[in-house]
N, C-alpha and C. Protein backbone atom coordinates (compact mmCIF):
# COMPACT_ATOMS: atom_id res chain seq x y z
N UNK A 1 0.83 -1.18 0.00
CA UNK A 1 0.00 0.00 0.00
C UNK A 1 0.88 1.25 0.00
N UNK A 2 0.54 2.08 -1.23
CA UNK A 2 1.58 3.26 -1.08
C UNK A 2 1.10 4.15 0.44
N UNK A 3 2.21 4.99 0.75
CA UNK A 3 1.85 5.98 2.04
C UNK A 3 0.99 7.16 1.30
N UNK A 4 0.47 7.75 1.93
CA UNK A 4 -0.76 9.10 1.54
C UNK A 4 -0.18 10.15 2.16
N UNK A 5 -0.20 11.39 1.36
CA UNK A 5 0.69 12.73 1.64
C UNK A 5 -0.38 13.38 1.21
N UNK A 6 0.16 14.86 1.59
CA UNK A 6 -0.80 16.26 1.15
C UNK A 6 0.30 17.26 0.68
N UNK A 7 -0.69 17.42 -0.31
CA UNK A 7 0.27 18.92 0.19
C UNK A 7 -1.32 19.80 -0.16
N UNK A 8 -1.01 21.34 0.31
CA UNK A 8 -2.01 22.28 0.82
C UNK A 8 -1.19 23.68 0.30
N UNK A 9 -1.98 24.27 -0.53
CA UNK A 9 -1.77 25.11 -1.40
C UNK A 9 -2.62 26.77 -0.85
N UNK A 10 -2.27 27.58 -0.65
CA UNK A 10 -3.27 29.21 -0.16
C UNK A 10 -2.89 29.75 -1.42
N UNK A 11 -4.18 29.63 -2.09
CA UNK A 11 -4.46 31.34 -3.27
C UNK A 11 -5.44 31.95 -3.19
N UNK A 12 -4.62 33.37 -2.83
CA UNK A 12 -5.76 34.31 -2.48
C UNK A 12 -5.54 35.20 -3.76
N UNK A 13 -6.33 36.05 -4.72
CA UNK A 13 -6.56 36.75 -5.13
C UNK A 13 -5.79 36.44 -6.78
N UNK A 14 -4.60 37.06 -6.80
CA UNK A 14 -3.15 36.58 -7.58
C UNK A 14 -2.09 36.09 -7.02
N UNK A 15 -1.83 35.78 -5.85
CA UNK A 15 -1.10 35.24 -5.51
C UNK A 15 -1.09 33.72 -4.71
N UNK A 16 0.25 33.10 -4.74
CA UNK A 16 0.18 31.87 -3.84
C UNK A 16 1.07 31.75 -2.84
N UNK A 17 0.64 30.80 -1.69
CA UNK A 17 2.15 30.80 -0.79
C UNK A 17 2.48 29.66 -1.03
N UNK A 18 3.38 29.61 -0.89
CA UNK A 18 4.98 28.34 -1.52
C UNK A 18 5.53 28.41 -0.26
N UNK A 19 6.45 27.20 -0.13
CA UNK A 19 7.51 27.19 1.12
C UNK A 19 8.47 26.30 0.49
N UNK A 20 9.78 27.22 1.07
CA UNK A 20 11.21 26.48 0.35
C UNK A 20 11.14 25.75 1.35
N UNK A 21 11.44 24.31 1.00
CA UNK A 21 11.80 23.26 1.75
C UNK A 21 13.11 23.14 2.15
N UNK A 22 13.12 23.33 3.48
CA UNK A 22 14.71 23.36 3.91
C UNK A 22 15.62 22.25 4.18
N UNK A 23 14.98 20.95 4.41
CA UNK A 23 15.40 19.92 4.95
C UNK A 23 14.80 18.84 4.79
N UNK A 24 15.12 16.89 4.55
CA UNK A 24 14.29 16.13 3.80
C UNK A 24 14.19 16.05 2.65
N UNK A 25 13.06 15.05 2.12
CA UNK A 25 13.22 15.25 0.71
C UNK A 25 12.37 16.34 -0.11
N UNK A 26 13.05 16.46 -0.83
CA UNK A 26 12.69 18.37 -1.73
C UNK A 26 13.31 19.40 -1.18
N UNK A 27 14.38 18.61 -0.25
CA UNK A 27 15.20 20.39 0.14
C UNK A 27 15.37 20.88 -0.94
N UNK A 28 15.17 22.48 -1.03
CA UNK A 28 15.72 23.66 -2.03
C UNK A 28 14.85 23.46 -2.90
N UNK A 29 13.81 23.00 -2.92
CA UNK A 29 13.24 23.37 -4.01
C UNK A 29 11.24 24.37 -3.33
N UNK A 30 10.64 24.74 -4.21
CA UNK A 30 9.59 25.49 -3.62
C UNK A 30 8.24 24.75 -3.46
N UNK A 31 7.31 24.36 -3.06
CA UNK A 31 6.50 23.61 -2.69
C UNK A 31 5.33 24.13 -2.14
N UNK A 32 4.13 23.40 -2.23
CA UNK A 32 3.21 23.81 -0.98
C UNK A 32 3.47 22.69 0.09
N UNK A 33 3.03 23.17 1.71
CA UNK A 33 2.97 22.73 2.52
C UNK A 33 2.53 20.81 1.96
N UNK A 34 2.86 20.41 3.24
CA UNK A 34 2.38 19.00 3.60
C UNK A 34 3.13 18.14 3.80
N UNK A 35 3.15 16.78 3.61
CA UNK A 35 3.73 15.33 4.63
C UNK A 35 3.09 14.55 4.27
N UNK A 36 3.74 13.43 5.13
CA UNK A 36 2.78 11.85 5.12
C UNK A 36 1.99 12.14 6.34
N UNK A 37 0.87 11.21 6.20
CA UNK A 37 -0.36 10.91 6.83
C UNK A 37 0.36 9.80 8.08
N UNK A 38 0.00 10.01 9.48
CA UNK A 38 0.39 9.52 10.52
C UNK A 38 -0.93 8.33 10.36
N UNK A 39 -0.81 7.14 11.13
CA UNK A 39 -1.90 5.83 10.99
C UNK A 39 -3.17 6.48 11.63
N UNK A 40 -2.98 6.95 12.93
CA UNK A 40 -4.10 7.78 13.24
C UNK A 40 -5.16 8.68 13.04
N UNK A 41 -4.93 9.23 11.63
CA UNK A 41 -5.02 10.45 11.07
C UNK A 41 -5.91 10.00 9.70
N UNK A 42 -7.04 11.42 9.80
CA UNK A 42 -7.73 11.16 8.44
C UNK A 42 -6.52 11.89 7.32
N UNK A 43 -6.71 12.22 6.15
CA UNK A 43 -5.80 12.79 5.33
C UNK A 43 -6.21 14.23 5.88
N UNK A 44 -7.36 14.85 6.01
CA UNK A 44 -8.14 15.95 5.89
C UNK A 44 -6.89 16.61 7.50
N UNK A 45 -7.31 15.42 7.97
CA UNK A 45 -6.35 15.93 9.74
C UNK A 45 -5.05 16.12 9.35
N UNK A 46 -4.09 15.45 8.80
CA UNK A 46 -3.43 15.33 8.37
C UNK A 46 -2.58 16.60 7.39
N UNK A 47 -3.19 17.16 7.36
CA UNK A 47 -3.02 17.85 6.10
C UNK A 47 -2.75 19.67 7.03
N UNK A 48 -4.27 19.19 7.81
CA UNK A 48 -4.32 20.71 8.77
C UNK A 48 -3.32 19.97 9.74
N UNK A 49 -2.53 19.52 10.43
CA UNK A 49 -1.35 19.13 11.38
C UNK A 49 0.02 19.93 10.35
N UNK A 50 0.01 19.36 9.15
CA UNK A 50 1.34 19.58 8.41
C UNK A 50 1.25 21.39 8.22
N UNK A 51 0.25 21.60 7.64
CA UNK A 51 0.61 23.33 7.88
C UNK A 51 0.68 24.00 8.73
N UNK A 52 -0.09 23.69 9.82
CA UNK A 52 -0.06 24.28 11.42
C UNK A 52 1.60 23.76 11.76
N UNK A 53 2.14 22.96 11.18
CA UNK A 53 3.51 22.46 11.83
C UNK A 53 4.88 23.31 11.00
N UNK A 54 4.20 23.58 9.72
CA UNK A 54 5.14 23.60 8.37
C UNK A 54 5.57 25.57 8.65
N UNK A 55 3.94 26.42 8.72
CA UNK A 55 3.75 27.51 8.38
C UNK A 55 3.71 28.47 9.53
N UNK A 56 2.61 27.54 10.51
CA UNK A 56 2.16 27.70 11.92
C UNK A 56 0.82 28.36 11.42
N UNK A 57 -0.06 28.17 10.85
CA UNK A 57 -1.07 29.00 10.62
C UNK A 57 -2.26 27.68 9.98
N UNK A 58 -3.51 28.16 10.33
CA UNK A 58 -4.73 27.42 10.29
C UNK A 58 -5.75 27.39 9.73
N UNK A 59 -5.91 26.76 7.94
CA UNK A 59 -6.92 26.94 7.06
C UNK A 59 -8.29 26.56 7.32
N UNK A 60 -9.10 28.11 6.57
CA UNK A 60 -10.54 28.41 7.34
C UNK A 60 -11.50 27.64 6.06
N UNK A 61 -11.23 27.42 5.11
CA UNK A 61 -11.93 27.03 3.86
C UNK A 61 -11.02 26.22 3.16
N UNK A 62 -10.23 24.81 3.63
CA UNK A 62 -9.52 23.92 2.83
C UNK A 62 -10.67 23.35 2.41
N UNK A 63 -9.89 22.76 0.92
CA UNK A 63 -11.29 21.96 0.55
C UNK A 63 -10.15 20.63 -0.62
N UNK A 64 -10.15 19.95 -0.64
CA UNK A 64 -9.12 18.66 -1.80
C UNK A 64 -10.07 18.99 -3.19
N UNK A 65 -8.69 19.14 -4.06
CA UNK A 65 -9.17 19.33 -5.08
C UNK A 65 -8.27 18.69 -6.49
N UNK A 66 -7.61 17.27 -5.86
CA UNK A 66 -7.03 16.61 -6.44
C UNK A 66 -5.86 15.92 -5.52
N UNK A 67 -6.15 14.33 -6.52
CA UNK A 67 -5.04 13.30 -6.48
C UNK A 67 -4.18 12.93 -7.27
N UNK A 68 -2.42 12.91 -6.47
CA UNK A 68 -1.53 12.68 -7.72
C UNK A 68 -0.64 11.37 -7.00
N UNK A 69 -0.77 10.28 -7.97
CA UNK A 69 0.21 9.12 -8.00
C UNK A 69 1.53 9.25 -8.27
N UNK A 70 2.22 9.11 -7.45
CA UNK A 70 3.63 8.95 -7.50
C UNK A 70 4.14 7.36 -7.24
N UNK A 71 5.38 7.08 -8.08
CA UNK A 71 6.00 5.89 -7.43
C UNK A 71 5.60 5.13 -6.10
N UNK A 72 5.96 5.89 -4.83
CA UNK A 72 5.93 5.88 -3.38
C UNK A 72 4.66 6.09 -2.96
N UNK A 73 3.67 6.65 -3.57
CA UNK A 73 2.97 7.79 -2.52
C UNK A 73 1.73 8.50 -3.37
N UNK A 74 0.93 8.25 -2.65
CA UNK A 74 -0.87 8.94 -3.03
C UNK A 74 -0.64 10.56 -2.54
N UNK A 75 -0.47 11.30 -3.42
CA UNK A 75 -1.10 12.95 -2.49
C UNK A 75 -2.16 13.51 -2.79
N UNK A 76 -2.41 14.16 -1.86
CA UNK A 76 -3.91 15.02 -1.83
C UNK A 76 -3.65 16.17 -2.25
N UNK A 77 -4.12 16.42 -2.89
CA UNK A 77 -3.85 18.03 -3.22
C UNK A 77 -5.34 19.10 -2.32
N UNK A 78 -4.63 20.34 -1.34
CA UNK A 78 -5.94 20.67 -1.07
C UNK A 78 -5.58 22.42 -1.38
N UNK A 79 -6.61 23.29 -1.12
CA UNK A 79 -6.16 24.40 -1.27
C UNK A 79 -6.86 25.15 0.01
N UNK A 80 -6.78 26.73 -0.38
CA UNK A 80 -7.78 27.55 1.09
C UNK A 80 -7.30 28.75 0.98
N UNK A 81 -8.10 29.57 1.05
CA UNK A 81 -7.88 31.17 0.57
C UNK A 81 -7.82 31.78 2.46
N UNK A 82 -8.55 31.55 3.43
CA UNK A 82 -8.72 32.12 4.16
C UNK A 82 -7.92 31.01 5.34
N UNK A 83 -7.45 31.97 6.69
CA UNK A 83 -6.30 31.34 7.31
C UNK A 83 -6.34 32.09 8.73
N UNK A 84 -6.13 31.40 10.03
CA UNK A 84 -5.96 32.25 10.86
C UNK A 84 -4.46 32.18 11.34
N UNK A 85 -4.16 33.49 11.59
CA UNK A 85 -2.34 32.76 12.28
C UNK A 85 -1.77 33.75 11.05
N UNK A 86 -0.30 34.15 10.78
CA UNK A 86 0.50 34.55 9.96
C UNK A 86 1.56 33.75 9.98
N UNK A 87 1.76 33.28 8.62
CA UNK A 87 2.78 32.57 8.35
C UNK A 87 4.05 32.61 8.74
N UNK A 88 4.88 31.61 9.30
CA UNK A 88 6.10 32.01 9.85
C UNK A 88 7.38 31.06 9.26
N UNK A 89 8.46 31.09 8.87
CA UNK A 89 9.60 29.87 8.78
C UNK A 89 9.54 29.35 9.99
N UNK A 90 9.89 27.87 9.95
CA UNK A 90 9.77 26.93 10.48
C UNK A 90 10.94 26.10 10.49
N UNK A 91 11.29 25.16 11.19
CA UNK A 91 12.64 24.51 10.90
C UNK A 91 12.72 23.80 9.87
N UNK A 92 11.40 23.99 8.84
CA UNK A 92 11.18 22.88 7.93
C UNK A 92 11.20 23.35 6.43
N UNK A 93 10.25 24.89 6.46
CA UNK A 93 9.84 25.28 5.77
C UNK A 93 10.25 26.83 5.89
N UNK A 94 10.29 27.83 4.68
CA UNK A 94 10.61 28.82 4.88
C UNK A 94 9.06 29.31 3.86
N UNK A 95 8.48 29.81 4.28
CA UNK A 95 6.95 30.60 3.30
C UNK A 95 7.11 31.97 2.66
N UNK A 96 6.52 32.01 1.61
CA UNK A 96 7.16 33.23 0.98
C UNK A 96 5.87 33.57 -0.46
N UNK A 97 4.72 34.69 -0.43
CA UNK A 97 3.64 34.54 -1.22
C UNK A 97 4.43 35.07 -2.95
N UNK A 98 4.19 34.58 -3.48
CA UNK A 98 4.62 34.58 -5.36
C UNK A 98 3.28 34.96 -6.27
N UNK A 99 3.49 35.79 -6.61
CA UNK A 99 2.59 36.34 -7.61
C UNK A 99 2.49 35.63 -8.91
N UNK A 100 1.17 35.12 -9.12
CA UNK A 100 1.28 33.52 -9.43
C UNK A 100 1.47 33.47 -11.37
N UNK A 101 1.64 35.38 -11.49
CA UNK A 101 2.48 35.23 -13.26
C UNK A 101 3.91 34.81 -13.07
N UNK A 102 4.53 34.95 -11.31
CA UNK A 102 5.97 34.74 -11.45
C UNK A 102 6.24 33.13 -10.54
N UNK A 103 5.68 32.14 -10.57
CA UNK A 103 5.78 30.94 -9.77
C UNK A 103 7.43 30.54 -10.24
N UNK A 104 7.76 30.33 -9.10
CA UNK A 104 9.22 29.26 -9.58
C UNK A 104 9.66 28.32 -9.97
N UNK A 105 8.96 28.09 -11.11
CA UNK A 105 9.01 26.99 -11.87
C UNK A 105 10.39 26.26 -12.10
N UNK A 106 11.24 27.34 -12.07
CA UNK A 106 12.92 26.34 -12.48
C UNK A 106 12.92 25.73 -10.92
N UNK A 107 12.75 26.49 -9.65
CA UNK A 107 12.95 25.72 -8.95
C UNK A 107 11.93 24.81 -8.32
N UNK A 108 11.30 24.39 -8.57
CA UNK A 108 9.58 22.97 -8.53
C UNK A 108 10.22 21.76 -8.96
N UNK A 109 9.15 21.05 -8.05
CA UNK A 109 9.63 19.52 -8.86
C UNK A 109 9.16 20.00 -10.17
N UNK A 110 9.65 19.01 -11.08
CA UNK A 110 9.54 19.41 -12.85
C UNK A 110 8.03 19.12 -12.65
N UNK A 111 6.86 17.99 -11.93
CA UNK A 111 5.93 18.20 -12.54
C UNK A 111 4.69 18.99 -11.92
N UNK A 112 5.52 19.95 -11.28
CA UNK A 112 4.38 21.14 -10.54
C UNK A 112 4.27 21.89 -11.52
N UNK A 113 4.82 22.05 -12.48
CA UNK A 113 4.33 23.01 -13.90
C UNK A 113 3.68 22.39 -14.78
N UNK A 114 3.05 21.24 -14.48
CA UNK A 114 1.91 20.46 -15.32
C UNK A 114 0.63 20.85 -14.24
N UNK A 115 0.68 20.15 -13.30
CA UNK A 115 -0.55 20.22 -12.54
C UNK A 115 -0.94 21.55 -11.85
N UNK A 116 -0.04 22.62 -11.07
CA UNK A 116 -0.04 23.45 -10.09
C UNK A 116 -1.02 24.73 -11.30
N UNK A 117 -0.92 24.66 -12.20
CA UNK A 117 -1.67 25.35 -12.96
C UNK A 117 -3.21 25.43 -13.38
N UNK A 118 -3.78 23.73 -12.76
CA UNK A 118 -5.03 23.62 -13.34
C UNK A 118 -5.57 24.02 -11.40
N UNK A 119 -4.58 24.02 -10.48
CA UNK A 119 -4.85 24.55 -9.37
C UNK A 119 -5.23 25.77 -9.06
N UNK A 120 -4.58 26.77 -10.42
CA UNK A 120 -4.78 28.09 -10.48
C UNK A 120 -5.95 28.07 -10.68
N UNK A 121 -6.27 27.44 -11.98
CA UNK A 121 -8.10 27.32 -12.67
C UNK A 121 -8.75 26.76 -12.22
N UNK A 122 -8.45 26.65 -10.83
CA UNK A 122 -9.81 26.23 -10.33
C UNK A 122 -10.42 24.66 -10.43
N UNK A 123 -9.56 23.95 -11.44
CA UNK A 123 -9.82 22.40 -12.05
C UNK A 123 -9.76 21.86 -10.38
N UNK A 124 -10.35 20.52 -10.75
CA UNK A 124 -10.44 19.46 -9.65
C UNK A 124 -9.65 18.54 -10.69
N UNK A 125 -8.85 17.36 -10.43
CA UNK A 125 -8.03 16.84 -11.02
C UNK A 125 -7.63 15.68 -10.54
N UNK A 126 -6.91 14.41 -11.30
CA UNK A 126 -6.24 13.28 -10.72
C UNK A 126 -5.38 12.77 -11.61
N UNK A 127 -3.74 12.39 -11.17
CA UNK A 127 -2.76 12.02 -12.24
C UNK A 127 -1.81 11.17 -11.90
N UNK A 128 -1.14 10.97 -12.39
CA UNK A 128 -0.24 9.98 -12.02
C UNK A 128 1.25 10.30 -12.61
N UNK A 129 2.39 10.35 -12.27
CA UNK A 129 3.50 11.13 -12.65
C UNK A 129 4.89 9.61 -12.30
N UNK A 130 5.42 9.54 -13.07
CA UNK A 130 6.32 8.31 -13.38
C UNK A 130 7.87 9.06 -13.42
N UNK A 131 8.58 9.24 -12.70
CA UNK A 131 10.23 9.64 -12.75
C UNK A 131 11.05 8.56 -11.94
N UNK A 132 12.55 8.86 -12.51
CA UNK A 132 13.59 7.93 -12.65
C UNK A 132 14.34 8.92 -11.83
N UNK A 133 14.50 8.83 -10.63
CA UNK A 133 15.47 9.45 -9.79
C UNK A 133 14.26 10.88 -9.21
N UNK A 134 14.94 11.84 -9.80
CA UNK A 134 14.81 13.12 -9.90
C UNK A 134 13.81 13.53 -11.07
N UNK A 135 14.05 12.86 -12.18
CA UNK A 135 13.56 13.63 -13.59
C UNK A 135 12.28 12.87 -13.58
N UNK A 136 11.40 13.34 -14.24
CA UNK A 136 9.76 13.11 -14.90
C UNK A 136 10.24 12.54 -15.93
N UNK A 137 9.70 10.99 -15.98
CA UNK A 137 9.80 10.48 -17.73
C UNK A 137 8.22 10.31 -18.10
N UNK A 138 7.62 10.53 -17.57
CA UNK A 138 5.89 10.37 -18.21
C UNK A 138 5.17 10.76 -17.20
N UNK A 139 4.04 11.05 -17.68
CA UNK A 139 2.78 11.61 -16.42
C UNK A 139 1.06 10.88 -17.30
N UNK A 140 0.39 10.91 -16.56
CA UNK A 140 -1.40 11.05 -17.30
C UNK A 140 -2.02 11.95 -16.16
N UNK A 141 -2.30 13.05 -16.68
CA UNK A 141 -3.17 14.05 -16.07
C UNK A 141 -4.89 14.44 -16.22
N UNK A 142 -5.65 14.08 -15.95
CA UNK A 142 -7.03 14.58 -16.34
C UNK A 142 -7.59 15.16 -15.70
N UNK A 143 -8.79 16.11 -16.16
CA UNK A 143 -9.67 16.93 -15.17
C UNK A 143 -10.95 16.55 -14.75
N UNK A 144 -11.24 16.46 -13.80
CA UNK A 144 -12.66 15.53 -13.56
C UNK A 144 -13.74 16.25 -12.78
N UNK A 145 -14.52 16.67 -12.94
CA UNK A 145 -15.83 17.40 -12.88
C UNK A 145 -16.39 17.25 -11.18
């Protein structure tokens, strides 16, 4: 059984918050929040633990709005415009909002510039992404109603 992760995405208006991952896997590169799912834990719990841990701050309107298959690992994709708390670095995470014509695409895993976009539009979505180390050799992405 693969492990189940989240990650948790805030866009408010034009912009998004990202967090450079400082440590683990995806150091240095930019990300939304999240983790693996503890046995105890729904994903939904799960998800609000990793940003309250990642950011320190507490989404008022998360809602999942896609699943992506990896090798290892099921993630949830969730998002949430509204938040109580102000974002802070963390020993984990450093947060930083990007104005979402300028996302950091050179520094993303390669296939957050396939999917992180239909996140912009609002799509609900589910895919599956196939890489050899580091690099993306294939993906299937669809949008589902």
């Amino acid at each position: 059984m693969k492990q189940e992760t989240s990650i948790i995405l805030c866009v408010r208006e034009d912009k998004i918050l990202l967090g450079m991952k400082k440590r683990g896997h995806g150091a240095g590169y930019w990300n939304g929040f999240g983790g693996k799912k503890l046995p105890n834990e729904t994903i939904l719990e799960s998800a609000l633990r990793e940003i309250k841990e990642e950011a320190d701050i507490t989404p008022q309107d998360m809602i999942q709005i896609g699943t992506l298959e990896f090798t290892n690992f099921i993630t949830h994709i969730f998002t949430f415009s509204e938040f109580k708390g102000k974002p802070v670095e963390t020993e984990e995470m450093k947060p930083q909002w990007f104005d979402i014509k300028n996302i950091p695409y050179s520094q993303m895993w390669e296939s957050d510039k396939i999917w992180l976009p239909l996140v912009l539009d609002g799509k609900k979505f589910k895919g599956k992404f196939f890489f050899d180390g580091d690099r993306m050799v294939d993906y299937n992405l669809e949008i589902i109603s």
